[in-house]
Protein backbone atom coordinates (compact mmCIF):
# COMPACT_ATOMS: atom_id res chain seq x y z
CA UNK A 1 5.82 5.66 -8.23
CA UNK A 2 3.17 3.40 -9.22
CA UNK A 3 0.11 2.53 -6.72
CA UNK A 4 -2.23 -1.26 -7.06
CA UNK A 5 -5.22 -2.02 -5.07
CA UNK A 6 -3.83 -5.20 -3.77
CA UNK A 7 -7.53 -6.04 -2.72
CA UNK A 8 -8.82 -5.85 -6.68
CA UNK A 9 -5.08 -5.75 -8.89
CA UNK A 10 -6.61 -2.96 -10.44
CA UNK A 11 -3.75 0.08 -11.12
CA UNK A 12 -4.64 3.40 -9.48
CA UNK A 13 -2.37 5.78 -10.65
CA UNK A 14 0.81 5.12 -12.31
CA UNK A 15 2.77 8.39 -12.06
CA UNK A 16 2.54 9.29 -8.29
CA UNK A 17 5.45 12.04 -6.90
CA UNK A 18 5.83 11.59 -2.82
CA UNK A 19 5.66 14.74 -1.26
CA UNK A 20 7.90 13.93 1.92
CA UNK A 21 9.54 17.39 3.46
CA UNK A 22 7.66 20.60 5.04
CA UNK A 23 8.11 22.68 1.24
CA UNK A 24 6.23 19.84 -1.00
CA UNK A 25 3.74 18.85 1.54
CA UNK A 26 2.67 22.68 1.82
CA UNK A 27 2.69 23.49 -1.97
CA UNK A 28 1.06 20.18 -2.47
CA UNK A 29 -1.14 20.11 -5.65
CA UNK A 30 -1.42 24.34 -5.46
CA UNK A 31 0.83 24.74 -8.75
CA UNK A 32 -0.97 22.66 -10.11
CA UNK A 33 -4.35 23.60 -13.07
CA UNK A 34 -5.34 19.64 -12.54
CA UNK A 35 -4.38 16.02 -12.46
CA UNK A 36 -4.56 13.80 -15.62
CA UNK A 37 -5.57 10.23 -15.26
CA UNK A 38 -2.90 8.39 -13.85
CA UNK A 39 -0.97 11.07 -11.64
CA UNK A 40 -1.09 11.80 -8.02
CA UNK A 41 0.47 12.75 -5.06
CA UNK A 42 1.50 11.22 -1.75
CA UNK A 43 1.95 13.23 1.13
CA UNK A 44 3.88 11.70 3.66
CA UNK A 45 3.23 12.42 6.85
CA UNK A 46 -0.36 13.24 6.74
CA UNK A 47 -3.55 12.93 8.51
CA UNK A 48 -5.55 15.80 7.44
CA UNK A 49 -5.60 17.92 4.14
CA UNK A 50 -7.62 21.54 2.69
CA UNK A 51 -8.41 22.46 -0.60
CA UNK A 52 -7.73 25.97 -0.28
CA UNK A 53 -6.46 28.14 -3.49
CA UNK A 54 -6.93 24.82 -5.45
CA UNK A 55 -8.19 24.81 -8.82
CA UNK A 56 -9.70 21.87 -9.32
CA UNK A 57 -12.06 18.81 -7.62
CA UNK A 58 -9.80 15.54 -6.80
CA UNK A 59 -10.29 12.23 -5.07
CA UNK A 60 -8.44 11.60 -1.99
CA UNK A 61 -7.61 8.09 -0.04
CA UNK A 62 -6.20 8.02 4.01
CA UNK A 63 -3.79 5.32 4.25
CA UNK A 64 -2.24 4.02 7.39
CA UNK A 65 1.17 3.34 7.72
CA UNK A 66 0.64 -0.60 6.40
CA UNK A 67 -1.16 1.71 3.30
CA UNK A 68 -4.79 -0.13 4.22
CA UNK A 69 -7.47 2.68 3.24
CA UNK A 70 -8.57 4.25 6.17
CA UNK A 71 -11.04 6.50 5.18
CA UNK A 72 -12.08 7.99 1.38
CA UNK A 73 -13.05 11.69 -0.02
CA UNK A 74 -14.76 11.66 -3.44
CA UNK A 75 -14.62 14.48 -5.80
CA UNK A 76 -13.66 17.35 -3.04
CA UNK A 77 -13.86 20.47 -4.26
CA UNK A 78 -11.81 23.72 -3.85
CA UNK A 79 -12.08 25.66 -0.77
CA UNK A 80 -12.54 22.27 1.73
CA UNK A 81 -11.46 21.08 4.58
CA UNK A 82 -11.36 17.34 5.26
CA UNK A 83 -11.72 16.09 8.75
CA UNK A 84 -8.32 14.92 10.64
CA UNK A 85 -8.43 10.84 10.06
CA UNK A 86 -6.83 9.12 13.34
CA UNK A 87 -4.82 6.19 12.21
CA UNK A 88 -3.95 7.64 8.73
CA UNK A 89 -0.20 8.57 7.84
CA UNK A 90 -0.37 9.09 4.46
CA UNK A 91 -3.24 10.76 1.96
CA UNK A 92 -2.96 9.91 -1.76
CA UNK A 93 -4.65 12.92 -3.74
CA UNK A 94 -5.85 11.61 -6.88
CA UNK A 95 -7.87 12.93 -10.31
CA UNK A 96 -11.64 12.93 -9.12
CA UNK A 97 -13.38 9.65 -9.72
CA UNK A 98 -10.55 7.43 -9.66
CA UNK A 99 -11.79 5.94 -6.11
CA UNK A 100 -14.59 4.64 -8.16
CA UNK A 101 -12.68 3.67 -11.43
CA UNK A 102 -10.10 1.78 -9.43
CA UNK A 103 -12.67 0.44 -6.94
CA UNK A 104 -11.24 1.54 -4.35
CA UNK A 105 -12.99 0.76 -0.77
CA UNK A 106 -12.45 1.32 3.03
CA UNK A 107 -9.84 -1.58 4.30
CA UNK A 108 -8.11 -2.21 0.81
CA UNK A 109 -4.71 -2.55 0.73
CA UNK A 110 -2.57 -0.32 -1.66
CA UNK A 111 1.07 -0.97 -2.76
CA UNK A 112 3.00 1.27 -3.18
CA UNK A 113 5.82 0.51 -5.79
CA UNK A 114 9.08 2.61 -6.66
C-alpha cells in the first residue's frame, strides 16, 4: 500500500503492509531489526500502541477512521508506551523522522492507496 499527505502531495511511505487480524496486530513490527525509508505498517483497529521488545526508534501517526491525523509520536523509542488517542482507529508506524520529512501535521489528511 502506498500512503500521500493529501494536505502537502508529499509520499510518506510507499511500501506499507496492513496489519488487520489479532496475530499481525500483536507481532506488529517485533520481528522486525528496523524499517527502511519507505516501509510501514498499519494497524487496523488501533488506538493505542507500546514499544516493548522493539529494537529500534520509529515515528508513529493516529488516524481516524476518515485517516485525518489525530495525534503524532516522533522518534519513540523501545520500551514505551503511547497514551490511548480517543478518536483514532488506525496508527501508521513509520521509520523515525518521516513525520518531519513528509511534513506531516495534526489534521492532515492521508490516503491511503492499494
Amino acid at each position: 500500500m502506498k500512503v500521500i499527505n493529501k494536505s502537502n502531495q508529499k509520499l510518506v511511505a510507499d511500501r506499507v503492509r496492513v496489519a488487520n487480524n489479532p496475530i499481525s496486530r500483536i507481532v506488529g513490527l517485533l520481528n522486525r531489526a528496523g524499517l527502511e525509508k519507505g516501509e510501514g505498517l498499519l494497524i487496523v483497529p488501533c488506538n493505542g500502541i507500546h514499544s516493548f521488545f522493539m529494537r529500534f526508534r520509529f515515528d508513529a501517526v493516529f488516524l481516524d477512521k476518515g485517516n485525518k491525523v489525530k495525534y503524532l509520536i516522533k522518534n519513540m523509542k523501545p520500551w514505551q508506551l503511547s497514551p490511548m488517542i480517543f478518536g483514532a482507529h488506525s496508527i501508521l508506524e513509520l521509520p523515525a523522522a518521516t513525520i518531519e520529512e513528509a511534513d506531516i501535521k495534526l489534521n492532515d489528511a492521508l490516503e491511503l492507496i492499494y
